[in-house]
Protein backbone atom coordinates (compact mmCIF):
# COMPACT_ATOMS: atom_id res chain seq x y z
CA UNK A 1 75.73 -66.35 -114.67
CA UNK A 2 72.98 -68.65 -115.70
CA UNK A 3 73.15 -70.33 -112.31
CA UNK A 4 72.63 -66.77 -110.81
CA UNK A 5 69.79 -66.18 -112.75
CA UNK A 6 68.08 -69.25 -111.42
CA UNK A 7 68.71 -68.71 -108.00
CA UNK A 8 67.01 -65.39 -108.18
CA UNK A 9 64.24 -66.91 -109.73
CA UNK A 10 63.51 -70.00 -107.69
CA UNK A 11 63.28 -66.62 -104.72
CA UNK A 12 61.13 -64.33 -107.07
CA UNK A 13 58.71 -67.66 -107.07
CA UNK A 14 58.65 -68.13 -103.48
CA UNK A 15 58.22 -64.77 -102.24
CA UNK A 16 54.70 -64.14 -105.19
CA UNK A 17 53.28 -67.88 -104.42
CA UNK A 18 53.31 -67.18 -100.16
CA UNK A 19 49.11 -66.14 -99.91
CA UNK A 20 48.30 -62.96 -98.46
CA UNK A 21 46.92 -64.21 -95.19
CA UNK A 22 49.94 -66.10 -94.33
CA UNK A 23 51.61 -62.98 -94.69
CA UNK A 24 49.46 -61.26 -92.76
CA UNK A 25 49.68 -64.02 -89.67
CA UNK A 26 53.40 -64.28 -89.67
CA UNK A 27 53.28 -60.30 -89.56
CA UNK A 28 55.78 -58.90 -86.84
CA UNK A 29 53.50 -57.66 -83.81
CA UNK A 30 54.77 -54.41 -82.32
CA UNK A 31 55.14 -53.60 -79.04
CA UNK A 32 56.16 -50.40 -79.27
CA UNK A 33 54.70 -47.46 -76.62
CA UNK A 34 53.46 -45.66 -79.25
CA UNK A 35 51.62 -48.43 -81.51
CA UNK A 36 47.74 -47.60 -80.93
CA UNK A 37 44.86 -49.23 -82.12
CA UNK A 38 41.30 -48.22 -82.97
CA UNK A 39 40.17 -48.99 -79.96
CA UNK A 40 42.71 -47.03 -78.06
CA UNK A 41 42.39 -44.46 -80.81
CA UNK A 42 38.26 -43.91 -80.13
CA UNK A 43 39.20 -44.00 -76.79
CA UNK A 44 41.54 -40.86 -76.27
CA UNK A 45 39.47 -38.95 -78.90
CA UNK A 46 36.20 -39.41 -76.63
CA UNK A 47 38.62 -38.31 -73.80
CA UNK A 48 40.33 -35.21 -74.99
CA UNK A 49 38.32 -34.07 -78.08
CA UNK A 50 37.63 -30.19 -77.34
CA UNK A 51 34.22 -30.71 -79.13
CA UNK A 52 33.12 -33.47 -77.29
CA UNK A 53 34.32 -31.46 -73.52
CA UNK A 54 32.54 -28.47 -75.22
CA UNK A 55 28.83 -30.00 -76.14
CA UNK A 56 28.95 -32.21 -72.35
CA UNK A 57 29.62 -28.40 -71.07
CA UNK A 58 26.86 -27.63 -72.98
CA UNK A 59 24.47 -30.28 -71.78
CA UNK A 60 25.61 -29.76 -68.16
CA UNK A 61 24.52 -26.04 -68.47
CA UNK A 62 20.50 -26.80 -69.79
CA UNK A 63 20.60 -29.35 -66.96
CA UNK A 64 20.53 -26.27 -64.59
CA UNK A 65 17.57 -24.47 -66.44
CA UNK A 66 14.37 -26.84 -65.27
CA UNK A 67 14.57 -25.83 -61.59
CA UNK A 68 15.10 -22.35 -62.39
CA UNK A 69 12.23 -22.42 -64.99
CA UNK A 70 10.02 -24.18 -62.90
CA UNK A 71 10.38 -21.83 -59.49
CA UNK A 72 8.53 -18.93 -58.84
CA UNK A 73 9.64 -15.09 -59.38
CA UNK A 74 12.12 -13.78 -56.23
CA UNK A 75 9.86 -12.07 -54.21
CA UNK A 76 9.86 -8.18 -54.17
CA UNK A 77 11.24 -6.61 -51.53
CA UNK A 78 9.96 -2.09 -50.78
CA UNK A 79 11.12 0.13 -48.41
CA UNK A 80 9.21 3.28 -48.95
CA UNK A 81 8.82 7.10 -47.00
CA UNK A 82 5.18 8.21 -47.79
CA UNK A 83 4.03 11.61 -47.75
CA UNK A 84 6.88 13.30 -46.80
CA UNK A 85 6.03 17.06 -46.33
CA UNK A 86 8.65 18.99 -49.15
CA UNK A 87 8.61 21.95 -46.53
CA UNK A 88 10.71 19.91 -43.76
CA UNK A 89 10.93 16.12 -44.94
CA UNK A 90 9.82 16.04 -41.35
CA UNK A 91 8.49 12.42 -40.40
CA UNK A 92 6.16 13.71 -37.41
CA UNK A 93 4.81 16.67 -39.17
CA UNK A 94 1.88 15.24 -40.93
CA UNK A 95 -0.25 12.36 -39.81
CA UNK A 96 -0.29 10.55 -43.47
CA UNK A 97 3.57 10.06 -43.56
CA UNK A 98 4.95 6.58 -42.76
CA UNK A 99 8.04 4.84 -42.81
CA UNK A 100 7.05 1.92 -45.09
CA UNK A 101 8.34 -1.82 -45.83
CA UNK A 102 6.73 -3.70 -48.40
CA UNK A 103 7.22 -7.78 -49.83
CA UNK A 104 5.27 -8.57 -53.14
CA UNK A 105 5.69 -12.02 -54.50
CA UNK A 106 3.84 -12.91 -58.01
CA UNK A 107 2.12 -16.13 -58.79
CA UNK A 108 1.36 -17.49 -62.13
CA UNK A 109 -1.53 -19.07 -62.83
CA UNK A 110 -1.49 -22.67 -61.50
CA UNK A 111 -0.05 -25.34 -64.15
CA UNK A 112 2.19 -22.57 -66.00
CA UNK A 113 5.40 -23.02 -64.10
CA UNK A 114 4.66 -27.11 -64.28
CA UNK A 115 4.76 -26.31 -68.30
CA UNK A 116 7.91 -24.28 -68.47
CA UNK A 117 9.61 -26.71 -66.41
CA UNK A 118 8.35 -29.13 -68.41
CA UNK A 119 9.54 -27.84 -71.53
CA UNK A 120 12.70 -27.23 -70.23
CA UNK A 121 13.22 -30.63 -68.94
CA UNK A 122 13.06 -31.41 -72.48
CA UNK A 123 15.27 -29.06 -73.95
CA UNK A 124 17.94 -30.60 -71.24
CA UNK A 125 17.24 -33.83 -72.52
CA UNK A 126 17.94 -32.35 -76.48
CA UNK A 127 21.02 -30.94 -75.21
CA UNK A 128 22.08 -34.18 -73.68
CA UNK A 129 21.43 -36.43 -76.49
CA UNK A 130 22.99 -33.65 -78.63
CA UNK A 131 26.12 -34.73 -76.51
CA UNK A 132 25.81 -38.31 -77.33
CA UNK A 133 24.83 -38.00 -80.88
CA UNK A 134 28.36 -35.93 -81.13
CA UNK A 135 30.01 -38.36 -79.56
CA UNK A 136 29.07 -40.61 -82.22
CA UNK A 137 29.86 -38.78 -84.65
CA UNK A 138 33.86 -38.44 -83.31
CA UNK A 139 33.49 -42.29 -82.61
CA UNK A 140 33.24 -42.49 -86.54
CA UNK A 141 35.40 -39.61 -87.84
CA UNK A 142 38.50 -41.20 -85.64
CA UNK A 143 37.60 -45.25 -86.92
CA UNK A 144 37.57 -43.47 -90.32
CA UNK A 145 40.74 -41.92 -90.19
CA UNK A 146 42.22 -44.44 -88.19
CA UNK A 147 41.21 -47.28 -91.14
CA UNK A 148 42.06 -44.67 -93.75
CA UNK A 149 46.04 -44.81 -92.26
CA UNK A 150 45.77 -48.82 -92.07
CA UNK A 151 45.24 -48.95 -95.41
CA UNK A 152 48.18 -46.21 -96.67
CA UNK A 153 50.34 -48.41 -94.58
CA UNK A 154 49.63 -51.68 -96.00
CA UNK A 155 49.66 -50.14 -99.44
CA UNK A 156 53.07 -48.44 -98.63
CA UNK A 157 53.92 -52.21 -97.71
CA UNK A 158 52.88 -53.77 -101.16
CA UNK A 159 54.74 -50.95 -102.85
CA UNK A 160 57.88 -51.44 -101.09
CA UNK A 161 57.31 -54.96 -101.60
CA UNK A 162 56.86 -54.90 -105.13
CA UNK A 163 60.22 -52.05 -105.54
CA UNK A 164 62.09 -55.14 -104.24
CA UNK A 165 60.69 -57.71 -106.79
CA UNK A 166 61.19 -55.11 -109.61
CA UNK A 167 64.73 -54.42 -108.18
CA UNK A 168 65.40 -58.49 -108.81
CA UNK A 169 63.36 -58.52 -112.28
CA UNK A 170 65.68 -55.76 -113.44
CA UNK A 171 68.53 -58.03 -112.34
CA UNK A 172 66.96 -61.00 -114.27
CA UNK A 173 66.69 -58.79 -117.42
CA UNK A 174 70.26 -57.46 -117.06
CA UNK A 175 71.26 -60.62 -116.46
CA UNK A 176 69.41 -62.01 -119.52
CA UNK A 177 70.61 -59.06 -121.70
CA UNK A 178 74.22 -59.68 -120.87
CA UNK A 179 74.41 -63.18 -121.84
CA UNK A 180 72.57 -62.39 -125.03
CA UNK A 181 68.84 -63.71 -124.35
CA UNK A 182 66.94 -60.77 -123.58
CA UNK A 183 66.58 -57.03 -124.64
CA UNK A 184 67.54 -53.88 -123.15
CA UNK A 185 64.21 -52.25 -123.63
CA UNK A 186 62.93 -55.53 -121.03
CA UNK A 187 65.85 -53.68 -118.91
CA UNK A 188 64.34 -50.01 -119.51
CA UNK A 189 60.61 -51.05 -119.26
CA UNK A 190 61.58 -52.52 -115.11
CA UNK A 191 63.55 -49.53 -114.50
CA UNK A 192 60.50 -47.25 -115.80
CA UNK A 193 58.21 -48.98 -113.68
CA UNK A 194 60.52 -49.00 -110.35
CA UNK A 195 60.27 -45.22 -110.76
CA UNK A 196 56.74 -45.02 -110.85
CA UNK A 197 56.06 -47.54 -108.22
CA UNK A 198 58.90 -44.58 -106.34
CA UNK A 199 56.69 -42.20 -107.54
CA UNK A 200 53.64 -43.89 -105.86
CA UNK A 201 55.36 -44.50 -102.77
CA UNK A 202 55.86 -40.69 -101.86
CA UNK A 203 52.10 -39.83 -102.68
CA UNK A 204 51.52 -42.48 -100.70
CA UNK A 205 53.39 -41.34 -97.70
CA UNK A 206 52.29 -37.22 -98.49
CA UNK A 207 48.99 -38.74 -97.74
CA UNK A 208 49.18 -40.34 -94.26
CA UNK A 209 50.83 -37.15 -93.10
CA UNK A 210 47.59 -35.80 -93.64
CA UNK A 211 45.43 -38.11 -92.31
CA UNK A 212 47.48 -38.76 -89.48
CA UNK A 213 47.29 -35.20 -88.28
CA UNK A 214 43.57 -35.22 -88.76
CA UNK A 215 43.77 -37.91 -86.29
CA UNK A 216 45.98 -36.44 -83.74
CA UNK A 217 43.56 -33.50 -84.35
CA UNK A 218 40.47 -35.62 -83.15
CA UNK A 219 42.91 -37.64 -80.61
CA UNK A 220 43.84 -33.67 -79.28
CA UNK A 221 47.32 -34.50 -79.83
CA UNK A 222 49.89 -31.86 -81.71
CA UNK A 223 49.24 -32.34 -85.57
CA UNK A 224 53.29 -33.89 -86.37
CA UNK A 225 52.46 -35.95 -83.27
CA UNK A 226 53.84 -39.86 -84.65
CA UNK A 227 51.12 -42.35 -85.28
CA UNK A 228 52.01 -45.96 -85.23
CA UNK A 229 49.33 -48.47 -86.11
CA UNK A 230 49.78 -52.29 -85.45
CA UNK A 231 51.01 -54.25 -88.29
CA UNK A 232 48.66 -57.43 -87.04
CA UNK A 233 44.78 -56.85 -87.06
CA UNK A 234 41.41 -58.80 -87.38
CA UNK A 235 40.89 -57.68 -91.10
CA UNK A 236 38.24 -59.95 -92.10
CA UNK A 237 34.99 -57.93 -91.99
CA UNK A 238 31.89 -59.11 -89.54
CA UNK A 239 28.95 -60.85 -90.94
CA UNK A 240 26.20 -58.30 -93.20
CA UNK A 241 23.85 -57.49 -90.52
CA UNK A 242 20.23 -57.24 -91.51
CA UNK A 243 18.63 -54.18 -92.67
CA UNK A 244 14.88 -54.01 -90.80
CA UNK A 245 17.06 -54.86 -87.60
CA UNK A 246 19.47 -51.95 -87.95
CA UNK A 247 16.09 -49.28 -88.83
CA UNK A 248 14.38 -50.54 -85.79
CA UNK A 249 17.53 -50.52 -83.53
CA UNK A 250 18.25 -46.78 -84.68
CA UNK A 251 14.79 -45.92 -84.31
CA UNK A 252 15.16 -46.91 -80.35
CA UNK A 253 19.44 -46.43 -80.19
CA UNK A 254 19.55 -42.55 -82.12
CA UNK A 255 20.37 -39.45 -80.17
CA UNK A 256 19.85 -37.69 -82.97
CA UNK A 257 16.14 -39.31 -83.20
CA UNK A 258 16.11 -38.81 -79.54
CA UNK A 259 16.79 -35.13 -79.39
CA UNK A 260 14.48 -34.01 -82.10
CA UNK A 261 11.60 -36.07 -80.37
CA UNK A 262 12.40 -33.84 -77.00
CA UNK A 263 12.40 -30.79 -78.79
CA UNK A 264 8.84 -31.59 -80.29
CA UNK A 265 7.99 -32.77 -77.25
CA UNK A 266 9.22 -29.08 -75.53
CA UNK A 267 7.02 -27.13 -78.13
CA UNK A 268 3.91 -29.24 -77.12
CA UNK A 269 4.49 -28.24 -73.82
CA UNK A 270 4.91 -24.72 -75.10
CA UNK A 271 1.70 -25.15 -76.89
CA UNK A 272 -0.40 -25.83 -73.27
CA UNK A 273 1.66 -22.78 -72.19
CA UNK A 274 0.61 -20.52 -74.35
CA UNK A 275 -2.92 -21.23 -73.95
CA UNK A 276 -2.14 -20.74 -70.27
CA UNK A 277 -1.64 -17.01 -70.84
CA UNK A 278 -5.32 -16.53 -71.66
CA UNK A 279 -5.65 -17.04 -67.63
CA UNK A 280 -4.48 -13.86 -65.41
CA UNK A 281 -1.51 -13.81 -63.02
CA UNK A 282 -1.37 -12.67 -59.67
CA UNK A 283 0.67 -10.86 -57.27
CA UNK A 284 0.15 -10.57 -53.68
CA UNK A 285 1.66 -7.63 -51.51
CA UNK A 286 2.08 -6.46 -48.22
CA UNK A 287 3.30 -3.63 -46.56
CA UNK A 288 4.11 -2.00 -43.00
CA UNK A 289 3.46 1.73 -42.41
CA UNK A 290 5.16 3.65 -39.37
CA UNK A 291 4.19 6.60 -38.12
CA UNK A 292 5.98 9.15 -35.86
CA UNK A 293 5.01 12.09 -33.70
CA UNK A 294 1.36 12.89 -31.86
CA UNK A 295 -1.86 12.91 -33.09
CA UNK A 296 -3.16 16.28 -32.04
CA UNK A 297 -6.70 15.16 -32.20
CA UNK A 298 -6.03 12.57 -29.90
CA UNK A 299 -2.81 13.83 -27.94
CA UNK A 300 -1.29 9.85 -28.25
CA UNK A 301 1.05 8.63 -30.66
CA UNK A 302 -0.26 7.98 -34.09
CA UNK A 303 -1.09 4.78 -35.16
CA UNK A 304 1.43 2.31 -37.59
CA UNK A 305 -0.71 1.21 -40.53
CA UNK A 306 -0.72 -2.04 -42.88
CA UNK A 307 -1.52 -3.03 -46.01
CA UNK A 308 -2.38 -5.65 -48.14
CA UNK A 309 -3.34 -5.96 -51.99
CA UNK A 310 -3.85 -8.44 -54.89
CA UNK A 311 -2.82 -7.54 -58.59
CA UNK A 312 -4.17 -9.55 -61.49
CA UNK A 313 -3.48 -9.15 -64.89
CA UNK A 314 -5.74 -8.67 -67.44
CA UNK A 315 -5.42 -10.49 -70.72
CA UNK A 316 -6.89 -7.53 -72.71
CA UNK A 317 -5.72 -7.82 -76.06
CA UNK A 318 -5.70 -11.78 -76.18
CA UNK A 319 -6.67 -12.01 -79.85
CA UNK A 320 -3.40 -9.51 -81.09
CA UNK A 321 -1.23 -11.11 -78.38
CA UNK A 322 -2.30 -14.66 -76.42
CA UNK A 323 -3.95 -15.65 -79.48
CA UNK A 324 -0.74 -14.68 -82.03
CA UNK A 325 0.89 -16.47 -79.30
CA UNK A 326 -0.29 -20.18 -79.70
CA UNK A 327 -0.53 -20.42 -83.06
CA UNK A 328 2.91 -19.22 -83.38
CA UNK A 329 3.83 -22.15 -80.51
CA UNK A 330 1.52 -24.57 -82.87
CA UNK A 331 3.69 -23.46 -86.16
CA UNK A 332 6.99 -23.68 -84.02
CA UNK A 333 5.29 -27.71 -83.11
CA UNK A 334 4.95 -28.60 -86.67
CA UNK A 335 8.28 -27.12 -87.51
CA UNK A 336 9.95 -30.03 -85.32
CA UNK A 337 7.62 -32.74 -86.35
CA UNK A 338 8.72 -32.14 -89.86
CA UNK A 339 12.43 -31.83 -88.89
CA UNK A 340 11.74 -35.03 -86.99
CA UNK A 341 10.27 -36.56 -90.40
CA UNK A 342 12.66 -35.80 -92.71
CA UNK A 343 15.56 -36.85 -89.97
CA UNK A 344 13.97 -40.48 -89.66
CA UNK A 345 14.17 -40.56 -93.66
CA UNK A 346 17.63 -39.29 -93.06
CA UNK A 347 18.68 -41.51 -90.90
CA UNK A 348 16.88 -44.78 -93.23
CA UNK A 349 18.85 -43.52 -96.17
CA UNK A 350 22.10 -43.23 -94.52
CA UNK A 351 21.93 -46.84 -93.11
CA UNK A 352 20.66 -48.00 -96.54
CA UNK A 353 23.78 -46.63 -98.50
CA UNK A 354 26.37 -47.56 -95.51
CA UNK A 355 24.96 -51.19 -95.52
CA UNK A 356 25.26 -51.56 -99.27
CA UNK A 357 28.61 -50.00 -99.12
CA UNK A 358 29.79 -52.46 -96.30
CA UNK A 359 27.82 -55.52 -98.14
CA UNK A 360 29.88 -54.38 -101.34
CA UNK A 361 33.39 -54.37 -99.82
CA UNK A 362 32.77 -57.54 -97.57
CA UNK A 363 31.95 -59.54 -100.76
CA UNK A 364 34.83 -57.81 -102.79
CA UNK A 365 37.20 -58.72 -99.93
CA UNK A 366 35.97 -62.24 -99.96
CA UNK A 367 36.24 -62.20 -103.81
CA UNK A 368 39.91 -60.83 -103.41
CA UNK A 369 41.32 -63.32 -100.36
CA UNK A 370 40.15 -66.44 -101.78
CA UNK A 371 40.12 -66.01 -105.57
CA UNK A 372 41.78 -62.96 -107.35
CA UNK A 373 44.89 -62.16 -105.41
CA UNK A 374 46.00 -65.97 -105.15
CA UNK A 375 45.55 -66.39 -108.73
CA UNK A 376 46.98 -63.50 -109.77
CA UNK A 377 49.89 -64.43 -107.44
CA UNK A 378 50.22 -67.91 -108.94
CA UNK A 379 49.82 -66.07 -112.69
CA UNK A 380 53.03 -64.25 -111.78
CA UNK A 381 54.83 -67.03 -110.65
CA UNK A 382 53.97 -69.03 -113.86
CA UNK A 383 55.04 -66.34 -116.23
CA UNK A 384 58.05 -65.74 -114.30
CA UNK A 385 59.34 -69.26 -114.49
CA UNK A 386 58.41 -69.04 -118.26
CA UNK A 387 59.75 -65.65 -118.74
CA UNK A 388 63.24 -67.93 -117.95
CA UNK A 389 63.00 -70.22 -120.60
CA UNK A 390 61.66 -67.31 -122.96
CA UNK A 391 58.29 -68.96 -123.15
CA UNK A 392 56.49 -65.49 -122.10
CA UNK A 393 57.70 -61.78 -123.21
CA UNK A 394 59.21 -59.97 -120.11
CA UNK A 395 56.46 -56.79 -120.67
CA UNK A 396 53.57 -59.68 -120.10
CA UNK A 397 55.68 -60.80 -117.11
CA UNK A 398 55.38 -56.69 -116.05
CA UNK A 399 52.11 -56.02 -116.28
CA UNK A 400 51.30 -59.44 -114.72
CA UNK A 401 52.70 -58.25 -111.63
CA UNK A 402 51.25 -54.57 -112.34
CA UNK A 403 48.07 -56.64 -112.04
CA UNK A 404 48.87 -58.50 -108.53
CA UNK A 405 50.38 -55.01 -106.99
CA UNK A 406 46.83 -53.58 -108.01
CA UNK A 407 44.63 -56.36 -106.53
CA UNK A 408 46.99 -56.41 -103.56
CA UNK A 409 46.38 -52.68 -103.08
CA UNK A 410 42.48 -52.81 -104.01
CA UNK A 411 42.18 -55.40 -101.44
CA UNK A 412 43.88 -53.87 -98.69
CA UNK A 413 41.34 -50.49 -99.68
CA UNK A 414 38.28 -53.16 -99.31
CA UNK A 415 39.00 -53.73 -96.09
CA UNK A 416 39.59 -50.22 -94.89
CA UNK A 417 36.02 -49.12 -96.74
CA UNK A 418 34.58 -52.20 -95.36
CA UNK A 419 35.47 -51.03 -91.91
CA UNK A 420 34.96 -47.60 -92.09
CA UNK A 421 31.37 -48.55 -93.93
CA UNK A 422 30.72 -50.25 -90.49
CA UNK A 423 31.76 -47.14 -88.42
CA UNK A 424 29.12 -45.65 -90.27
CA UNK A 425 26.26 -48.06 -89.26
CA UNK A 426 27.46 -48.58 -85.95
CA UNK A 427 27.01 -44.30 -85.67
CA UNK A 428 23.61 -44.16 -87.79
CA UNK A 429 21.94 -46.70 -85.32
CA UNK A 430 23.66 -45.46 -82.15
CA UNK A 431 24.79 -48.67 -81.06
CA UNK A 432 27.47 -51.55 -81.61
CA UNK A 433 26.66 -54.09 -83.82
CA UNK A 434 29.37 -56.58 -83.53
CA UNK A 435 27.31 -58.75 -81.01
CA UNK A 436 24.29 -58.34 -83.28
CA UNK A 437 26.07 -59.19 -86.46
CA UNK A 438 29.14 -61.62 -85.19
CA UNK A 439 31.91 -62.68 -87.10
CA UNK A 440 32.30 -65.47 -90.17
């Protein structure tokens, strides 16, 4: 029995004292149809995400405005009977009734329809970096969810992984027990914590359900769709990137920025337009007349007539109207300057807390590969070879590996953060950054 007991042991030791990157390189690689990555993930959201279809729909739509803002009104096309005598609604009778066709075509003053095309070229552009900037934004929800399952599935693997080592503990302390050298309680204490590592594993798994349909939701897949992530990744998080370089890049890269600049940029234009409107409009018309029936005066046919005529309007009532006018387009300017202000701030404050996030869990990941995990791993091993020769208590020997399963798991969260954190930037400054930043 006390042979046993070793052998168990000298395996215990082996499988705590392996480091966690080893494990992670001799990881099996699946091949599987269904195994997707993040890239594959970002790459059937931006493909069949409803949203995404609906805002280029969207932008495809203003695209069509400019030329139609920018053209002048249809002409105006009159067929008319004057003077028709109520007696017989006889068109010879009376030498004033005419058969009558008529074309009328309005004019703006010059420069207006430059300015609403102008303003609507901008409001195409909004709409079109309204696209992107959503875009962006499913870019990050899917990395986000995507790193949020990578994580429940390597801390569904230390779980598991630590059942198993609990499962041979209680053996160790049964074993002990039996031959008179340990305690039941050491028995009872592993069996309590096997259950609540059980416990932990079905949260665990209630939880990627949920994200997972969330992603098949932003993927446009059926919700109970099954997502398989590969079990072998890069995990080790890019260099920190430098902070003035990511405000200036977003600054230049950020639809967001973008389409709040052209919608300033359309209520400038709307600004010149309404000053426009203190100048008149025209419309020029045109008409044939045709007459029937003899002149008696003259005994030959009466004559067809024309006509021609030029309408302007007259800006009357400019100070309760024209005037109202431009200082409600100069309010509606300053509106979007401000939004534009406070979204620059926006933007600087949501790439400040990203970065420190992401500098955060790149140095706690650091911290946790080189130093804390290995140590806590060699701890275990220590007090498990002492815990044989009854040199340590078995609850030390517990919570020792308590410890490990928590740093294992708190790692394996540092990463996902870390990566996720990076989404973030990558989608405040509207660019990639892995050229910029590289890799350690």
């Amino acid at each position: 029995m006390k042979n046993n007991s070793v052998v168990t042991t000298t395996i215990l030791v082996w499988s705590l004292v392996i480091p966690l990157t080893a494990q992670a390189a001799h990881a099996r690689t699946d091949t599987t149809p269904d195994v997707i990555t993040e890239q594959e993930a970002v790459a059937e959201a931006l493909a069949g995400n409803p949203g995404i279809a609906g805002m280029q729909s969207r932008a495809e739509a203003m695209s069509h405005i400019p030329s139609q803002a920018g053209s002048l009104p249809d002409p105006v096309l009159s067929l008319n009977a004057l003077n028709l005598p109520t007696d017989s609604f006889s068109t010879t009778q009376e030498n004033m009734t005419q058969l009558q066709v008529g074309l009328a075509q309005s004019f703006p003053f010059p420069g207006k329809l430059g300015l609403r095309q102008q303003a609507a070229h901008h409001e195409s552009d909004s709409a079109r970096f309204d696209s992107d900037e959503n875009r962006l934004a499913t870019v990050r929800e899917t990395r986000s969810r995507w790193w949020n399952l990578y994580y429940l599935d390597r801390a569904l693997g230390v779980v598991q992984r630590n059942q198993m080592l609990l499962r041979q503990f209680v053996k160790i302390a049964e074993t002990k027990y039996k031959t008179g050298q340990g305690l039941q309680s050491d028995v009872l204490l592993a069996q309590v914590e096997l259950s609540r590592l059980l416990d932990i594993e079905i949260r665990l798994k209630a939880s990627r359900q949920g994200h997972a349909a969330q992603l098949n939701a932003l993927m446009n897949r059926a919700a109970q769709s099954p997502v398989k992530l590969p079990n072998q990744i890069t995990e080790q998080l890019p260099a920190v990137p430098d902070a003035e370089t990511l405000h200036t890049a977003a600054m230049d890269s950020r639809p967001l920025l973008a389409s709040q600049r052209s919608r300033a940029s359309a209520a400038g234009s709307r600004i010149v337009l309404a000053e426009k409107d203190y100048y008149p409009d025209f419309t020029l018309a045109g008409a044939y007349g045709s007459r029937n029936g003899i002149n008696p005066a003259t005994g030959q046919p009466r004559t067809n007539l024309t006509s021609i005529g030029l309408s302007i309007t007259l800006p009357l009532y400019a100070g309760g109207k024209q005037a109202e006018a431009v200082e409600q387009r100069k309010a509606e300017a300053a509106r979007e300057q401000f939004r534009l202000t406070d979204q620059i701030r926006a933007v600087d404050a949501e790439i400040s807390t990203a970065l420190a996030d992401y500098r955060a869990r790149h140095n706690q990941t650091a911290l946790f590969r080189t130093g804390i995990i290995p140590q806590a791993s060699q701890t275990v091993s220590s007090m498990l070879a002492s815990y044989q020769v009854n040199k340590v208590d078995f609850l030390n020997l517990v919570r020792a590996q308590i410890t490990l399963y928590n740093y294992e798991t708190q790692y394996w969260k540092a990463v996902s953060a870390g990566w996720q954190a990076w989404a973030r930037l990558e989608a405040a400054t509207g660019k990639s950054l892995i050229r910029e930043a590289g890799h350690e």
